[in-house]
C-alpha atoms as a PDB file:
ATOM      1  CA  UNK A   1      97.887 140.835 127.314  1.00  0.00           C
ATOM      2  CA  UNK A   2      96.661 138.633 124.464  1.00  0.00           C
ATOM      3  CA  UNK A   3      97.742 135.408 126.395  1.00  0.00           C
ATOM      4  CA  UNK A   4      96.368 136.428 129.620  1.00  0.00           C
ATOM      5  CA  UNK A   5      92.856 136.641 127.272  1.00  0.00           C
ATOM      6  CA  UNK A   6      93.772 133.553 125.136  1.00  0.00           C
ATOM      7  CA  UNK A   7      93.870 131.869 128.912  1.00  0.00           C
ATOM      8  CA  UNK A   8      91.282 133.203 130.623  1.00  0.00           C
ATOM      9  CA  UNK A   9      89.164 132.042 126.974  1.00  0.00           C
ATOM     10  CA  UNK A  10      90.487 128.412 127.526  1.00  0.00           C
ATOM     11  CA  UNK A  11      89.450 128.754 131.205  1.00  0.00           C
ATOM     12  CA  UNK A  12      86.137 129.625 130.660  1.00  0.00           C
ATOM     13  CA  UNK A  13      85.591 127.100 127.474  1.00  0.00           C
ATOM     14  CA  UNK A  14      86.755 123.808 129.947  1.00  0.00           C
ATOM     15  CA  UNK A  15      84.394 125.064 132.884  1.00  0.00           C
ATOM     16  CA  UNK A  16      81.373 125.262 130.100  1.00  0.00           C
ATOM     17  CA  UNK A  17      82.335 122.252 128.591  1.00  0.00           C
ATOM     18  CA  UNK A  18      82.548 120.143 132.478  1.00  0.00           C
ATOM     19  CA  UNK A  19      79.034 121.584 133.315  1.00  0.00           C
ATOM     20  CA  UNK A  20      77.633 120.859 129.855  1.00  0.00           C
ATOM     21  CA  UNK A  21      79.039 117.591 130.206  1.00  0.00           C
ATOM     22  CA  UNK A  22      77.885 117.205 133.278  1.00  0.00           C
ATOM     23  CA  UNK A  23      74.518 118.423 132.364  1.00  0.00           C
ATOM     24  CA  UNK A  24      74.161 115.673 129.151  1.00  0.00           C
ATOM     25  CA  UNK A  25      75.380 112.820 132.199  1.00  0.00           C
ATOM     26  CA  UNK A  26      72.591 113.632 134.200  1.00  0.00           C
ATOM     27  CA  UNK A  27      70.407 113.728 131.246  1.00  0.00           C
ATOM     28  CA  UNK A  28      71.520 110.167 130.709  1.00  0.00           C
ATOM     29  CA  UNK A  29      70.525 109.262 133.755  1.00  0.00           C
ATOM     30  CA  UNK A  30      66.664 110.404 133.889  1.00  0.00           C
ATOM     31  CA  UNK A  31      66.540 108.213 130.620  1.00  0.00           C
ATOM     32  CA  UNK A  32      67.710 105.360 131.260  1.00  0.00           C
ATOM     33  CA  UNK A  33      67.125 103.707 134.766  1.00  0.00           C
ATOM     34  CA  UNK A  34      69.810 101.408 134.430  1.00  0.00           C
ATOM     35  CA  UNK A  35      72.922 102.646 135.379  1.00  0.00           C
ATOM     36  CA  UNK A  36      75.027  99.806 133.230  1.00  0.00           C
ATOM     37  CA  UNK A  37      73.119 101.282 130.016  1.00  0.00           C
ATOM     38  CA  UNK A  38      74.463 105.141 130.984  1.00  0.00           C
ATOM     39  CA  UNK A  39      78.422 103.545 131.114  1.00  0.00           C
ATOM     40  CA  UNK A  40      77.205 101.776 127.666  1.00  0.00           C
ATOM     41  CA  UNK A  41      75.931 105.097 126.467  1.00  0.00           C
ATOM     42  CA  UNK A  42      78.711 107.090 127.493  1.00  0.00           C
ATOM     43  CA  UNK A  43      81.455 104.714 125.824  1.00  0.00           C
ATOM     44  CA  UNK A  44      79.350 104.820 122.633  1.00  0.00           C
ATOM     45  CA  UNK A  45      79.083 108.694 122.497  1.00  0.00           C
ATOM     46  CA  UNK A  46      82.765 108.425 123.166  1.00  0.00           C
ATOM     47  CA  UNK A  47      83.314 106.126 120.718  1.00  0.00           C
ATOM     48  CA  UNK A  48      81.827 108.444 117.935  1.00  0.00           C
ATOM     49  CA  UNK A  49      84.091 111.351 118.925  1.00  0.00           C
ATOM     50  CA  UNK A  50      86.771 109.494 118.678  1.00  0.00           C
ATOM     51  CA  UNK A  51      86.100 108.625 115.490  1.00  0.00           C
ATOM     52  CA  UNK A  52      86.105 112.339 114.570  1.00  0.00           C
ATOM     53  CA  UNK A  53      88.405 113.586 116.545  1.00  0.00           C
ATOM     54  CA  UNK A  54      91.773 111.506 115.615  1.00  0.00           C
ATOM     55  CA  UNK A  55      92.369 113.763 112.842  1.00  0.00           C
ATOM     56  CA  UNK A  56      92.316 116.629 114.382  1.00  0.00           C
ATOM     57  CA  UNK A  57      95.143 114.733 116.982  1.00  0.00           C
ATOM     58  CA  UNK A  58      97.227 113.561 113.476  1.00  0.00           C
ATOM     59  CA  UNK A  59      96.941 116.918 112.487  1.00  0.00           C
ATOM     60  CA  UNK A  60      97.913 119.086 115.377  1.00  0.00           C
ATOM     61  CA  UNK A  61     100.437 116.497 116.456  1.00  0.00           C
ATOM     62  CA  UNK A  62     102.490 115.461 114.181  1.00  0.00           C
ATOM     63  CA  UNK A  63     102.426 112.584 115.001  1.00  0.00           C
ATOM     64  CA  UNK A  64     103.007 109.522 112.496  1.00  0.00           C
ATOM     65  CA  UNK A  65     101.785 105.877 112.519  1.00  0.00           C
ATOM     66  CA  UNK A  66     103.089 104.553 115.627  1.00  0.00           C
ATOM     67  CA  UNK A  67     105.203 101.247 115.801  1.00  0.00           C
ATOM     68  CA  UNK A  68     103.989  99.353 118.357  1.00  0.00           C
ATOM     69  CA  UNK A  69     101.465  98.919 121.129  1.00  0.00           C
ATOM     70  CA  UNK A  70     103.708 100.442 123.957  1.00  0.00           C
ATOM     71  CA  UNK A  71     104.551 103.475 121.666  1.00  0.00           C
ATOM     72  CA  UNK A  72     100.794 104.288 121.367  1.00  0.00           C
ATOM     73  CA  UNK A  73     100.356 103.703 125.106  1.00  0.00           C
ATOM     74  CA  UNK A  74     102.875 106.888 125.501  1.00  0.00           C
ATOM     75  CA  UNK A  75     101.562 108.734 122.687  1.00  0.00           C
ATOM     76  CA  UNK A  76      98.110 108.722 123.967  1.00  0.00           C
ATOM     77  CA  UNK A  77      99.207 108.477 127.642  1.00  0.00           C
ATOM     78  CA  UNK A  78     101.572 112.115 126.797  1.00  0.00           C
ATOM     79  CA  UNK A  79     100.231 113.922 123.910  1.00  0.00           C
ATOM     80  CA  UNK A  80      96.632 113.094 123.905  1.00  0.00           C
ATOM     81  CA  UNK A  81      95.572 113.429 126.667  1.00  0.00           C
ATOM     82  CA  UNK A  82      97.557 116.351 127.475  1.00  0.00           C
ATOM     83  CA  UNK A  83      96.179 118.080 123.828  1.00  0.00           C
ATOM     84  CA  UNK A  84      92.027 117.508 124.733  1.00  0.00           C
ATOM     85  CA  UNK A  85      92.297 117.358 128.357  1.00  0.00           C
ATOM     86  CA  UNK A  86      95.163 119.458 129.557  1.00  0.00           C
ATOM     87  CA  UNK A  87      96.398 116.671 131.547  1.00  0.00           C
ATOM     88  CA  UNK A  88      99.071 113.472 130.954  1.00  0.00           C
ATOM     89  CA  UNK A  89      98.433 109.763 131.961  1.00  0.00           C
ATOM     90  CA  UNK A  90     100.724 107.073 133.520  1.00  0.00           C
ATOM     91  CA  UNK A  91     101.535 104.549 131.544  1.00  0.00           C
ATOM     92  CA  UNK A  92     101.185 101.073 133.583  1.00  0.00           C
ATOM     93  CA  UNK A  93     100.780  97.502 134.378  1.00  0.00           C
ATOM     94  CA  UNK A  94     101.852  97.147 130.246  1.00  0.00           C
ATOM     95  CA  UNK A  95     101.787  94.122 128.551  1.00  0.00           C
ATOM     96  CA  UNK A  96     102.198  92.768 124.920  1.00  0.00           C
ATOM     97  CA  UNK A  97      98.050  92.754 124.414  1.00  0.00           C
ATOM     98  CA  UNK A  98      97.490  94.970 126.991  1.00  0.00           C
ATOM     99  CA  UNK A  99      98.394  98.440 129.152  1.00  0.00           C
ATOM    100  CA  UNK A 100      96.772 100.624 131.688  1.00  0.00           C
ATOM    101  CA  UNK A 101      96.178 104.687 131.800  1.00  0.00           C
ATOM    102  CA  UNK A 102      96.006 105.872 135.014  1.00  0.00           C
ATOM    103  CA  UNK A 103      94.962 109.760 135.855  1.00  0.00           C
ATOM    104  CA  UNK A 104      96.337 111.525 138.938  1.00  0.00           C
ATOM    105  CA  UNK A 105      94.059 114.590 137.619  1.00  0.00           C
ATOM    106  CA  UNK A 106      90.654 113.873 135.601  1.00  0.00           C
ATOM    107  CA  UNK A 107      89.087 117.111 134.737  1.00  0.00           C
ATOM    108  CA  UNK A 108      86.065 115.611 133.684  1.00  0.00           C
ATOM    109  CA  UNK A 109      85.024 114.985 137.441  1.00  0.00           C
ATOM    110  CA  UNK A 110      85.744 118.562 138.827  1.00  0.00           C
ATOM    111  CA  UNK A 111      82.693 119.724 141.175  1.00  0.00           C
ATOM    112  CA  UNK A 112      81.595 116.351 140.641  1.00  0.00           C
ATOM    113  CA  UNK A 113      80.163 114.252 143.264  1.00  0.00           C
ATOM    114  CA  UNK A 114      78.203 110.758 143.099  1.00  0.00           C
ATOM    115  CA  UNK A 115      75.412 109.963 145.288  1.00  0.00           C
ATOM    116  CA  UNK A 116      75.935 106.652 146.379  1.00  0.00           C
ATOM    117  CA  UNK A 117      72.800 105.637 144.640  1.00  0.00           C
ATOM    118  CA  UNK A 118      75.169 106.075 141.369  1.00  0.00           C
ATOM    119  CA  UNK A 119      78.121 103.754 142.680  1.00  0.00           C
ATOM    120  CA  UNK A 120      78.380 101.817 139.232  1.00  0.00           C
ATOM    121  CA  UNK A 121      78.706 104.988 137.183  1.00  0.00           C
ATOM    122  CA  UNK A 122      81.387 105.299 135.420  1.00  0.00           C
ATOM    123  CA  UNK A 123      81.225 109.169 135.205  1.00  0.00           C
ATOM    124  CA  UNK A 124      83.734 109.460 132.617  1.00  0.00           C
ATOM    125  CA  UNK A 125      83.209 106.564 130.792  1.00  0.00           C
ATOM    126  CA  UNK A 126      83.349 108.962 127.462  1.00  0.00           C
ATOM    127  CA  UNK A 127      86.701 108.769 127.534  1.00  0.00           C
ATOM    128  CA  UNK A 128      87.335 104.791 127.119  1.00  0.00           C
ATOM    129  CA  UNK A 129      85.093 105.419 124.017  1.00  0.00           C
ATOM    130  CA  UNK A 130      87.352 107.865 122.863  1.00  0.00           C
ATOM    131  CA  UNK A 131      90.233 106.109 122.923  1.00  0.00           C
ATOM    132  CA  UNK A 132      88.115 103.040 121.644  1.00  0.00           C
ATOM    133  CA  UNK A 133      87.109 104.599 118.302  1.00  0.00           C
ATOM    134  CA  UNK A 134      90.503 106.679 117.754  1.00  0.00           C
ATOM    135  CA  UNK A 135      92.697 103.428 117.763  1.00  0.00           C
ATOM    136  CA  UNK A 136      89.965 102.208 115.532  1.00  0.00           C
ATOM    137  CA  UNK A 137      90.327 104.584 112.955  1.00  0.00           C
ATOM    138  CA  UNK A 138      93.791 103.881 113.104  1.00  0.00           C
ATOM    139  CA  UNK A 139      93.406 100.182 112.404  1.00  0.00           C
ATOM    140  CA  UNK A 140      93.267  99.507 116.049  1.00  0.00           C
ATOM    141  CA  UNK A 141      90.793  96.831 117.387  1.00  0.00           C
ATOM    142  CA  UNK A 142      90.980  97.406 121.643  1.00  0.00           C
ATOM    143  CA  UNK A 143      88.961  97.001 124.101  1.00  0.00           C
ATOM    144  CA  UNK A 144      88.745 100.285 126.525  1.00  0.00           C
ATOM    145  CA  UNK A 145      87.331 100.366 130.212  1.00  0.00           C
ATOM    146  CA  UNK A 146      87.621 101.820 133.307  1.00  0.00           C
ATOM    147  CA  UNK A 147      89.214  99.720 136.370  1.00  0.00           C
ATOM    148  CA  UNK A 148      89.117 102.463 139.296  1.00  0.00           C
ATOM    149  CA  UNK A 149      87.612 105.876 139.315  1.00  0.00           C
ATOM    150  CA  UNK A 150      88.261 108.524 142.346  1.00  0.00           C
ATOM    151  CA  UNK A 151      84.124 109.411 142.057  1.00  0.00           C
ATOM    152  CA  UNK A 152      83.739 105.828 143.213  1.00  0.00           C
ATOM    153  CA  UNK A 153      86.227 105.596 146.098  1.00  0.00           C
ATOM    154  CA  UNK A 154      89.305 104.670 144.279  1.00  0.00           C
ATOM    155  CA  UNK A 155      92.654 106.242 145.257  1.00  0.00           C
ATOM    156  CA  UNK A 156      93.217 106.971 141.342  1.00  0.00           C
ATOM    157  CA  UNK A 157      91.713 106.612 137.870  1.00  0.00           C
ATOM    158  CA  UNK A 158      92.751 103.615 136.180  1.00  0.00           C
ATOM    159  CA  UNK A 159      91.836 102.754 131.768  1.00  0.00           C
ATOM    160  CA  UNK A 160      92.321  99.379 131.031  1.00  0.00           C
ATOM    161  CA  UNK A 161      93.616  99.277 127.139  1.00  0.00           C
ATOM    162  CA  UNK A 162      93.432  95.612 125.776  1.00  0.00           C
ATOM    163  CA  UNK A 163      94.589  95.281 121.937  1.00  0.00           C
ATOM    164  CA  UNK A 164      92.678  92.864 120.333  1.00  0.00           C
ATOM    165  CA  UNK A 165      94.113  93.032 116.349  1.00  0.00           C
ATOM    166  CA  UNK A 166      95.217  94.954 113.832  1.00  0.00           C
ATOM    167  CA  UNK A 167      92.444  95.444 111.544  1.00  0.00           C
ATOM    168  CA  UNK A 168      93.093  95.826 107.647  1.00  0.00           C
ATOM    169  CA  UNK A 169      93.175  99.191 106.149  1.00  0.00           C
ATOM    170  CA  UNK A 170      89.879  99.253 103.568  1.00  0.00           C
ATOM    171  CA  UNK A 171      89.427 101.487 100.916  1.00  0.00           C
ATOM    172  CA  UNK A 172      86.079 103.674 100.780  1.00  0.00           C
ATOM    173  CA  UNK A 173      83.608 102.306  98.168  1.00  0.00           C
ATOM    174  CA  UNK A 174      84.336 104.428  94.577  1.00  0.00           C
ATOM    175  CA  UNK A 175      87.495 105.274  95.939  1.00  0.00           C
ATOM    176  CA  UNK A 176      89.519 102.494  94.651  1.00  0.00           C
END
């Protein structure tokens, strides 16, 4: 009985969170005319949770510092996405610099539609600043951005991941 409640509670929590997310999207959009500004804003909002949110991921995870750049590709790709968004991601068209995401399911654009007028929005452009600011924190310079996304036509989601360097860990100020 408790799990059926414990369900129904995580049910309820995603559909608030997709409408309030949806809700703060078209919000962006009455501000800013420019449609190349709301993907900006997006990836920086995105950007700041991920920031945040990579130690809750450490922490519930498990998981350690990962070797490579393919290993992160499959730990984000399996376990992250699949802890925040209750989904997995295909790893492809992988690289040494470089590796794509792709999303059969994206919750983020359930009872979502775009009006054509809104062709160059990348709706869930949060989530390429996500990944952006997590791999930061971890001493991860990339560069995150969508390629395809079903709102706009495309047969599937696609994240482009492109490492740029490692950065140097740096300790706090006082902390040394």
């Amino acid at each position: 009985m408790k799990r059926q409640a414990d369900t129904r509670l995580e049910k309820v929590n995603s559909e608030l969170f997709l409408l309030t997310y949806g809700s703060l999207v078209v919000q962006l959009l009455n501000d800013y005319e420019d449609i190349n500004e709301v993907n900006k804003q997006l990836e920086k909002m995105g950007y700041n949770i991920g920031l945040r949110i990579i130690e809750e991921f450490l922490a519930k995870s498990g998981q350690g510092r990962c070797k490579d750049l393919k290993k992160t590709a499959e730990v984000i790709a399996q376990v992250g996405f699949k802890m925040f968004l209750g989904v997995t991601a295909r790893v492809d068209n992988w690289s040494e610099k470089e590796f794509s995401l792709f999303l059969d399911e994206n919750p983020l654009t359930d009872f979502v539609e775009l009006p054509e007028k809104y062709h160059g929005l990348f709706y869930s452009n949060i989530i390429a600043g996500v990944i952006r600011g997590a791999l930061d924190m971890v001493q991860m310079k990339v560069e995150c951005k969508f390629k395809k996304c079903t709102l706009r036509g495309d047969d599937t989601t696609e994240i482009q991941v492109i490492f740029r360097e490692y950065l140097a860990d740096e300790v706090p100020p006082g902390d040394d």
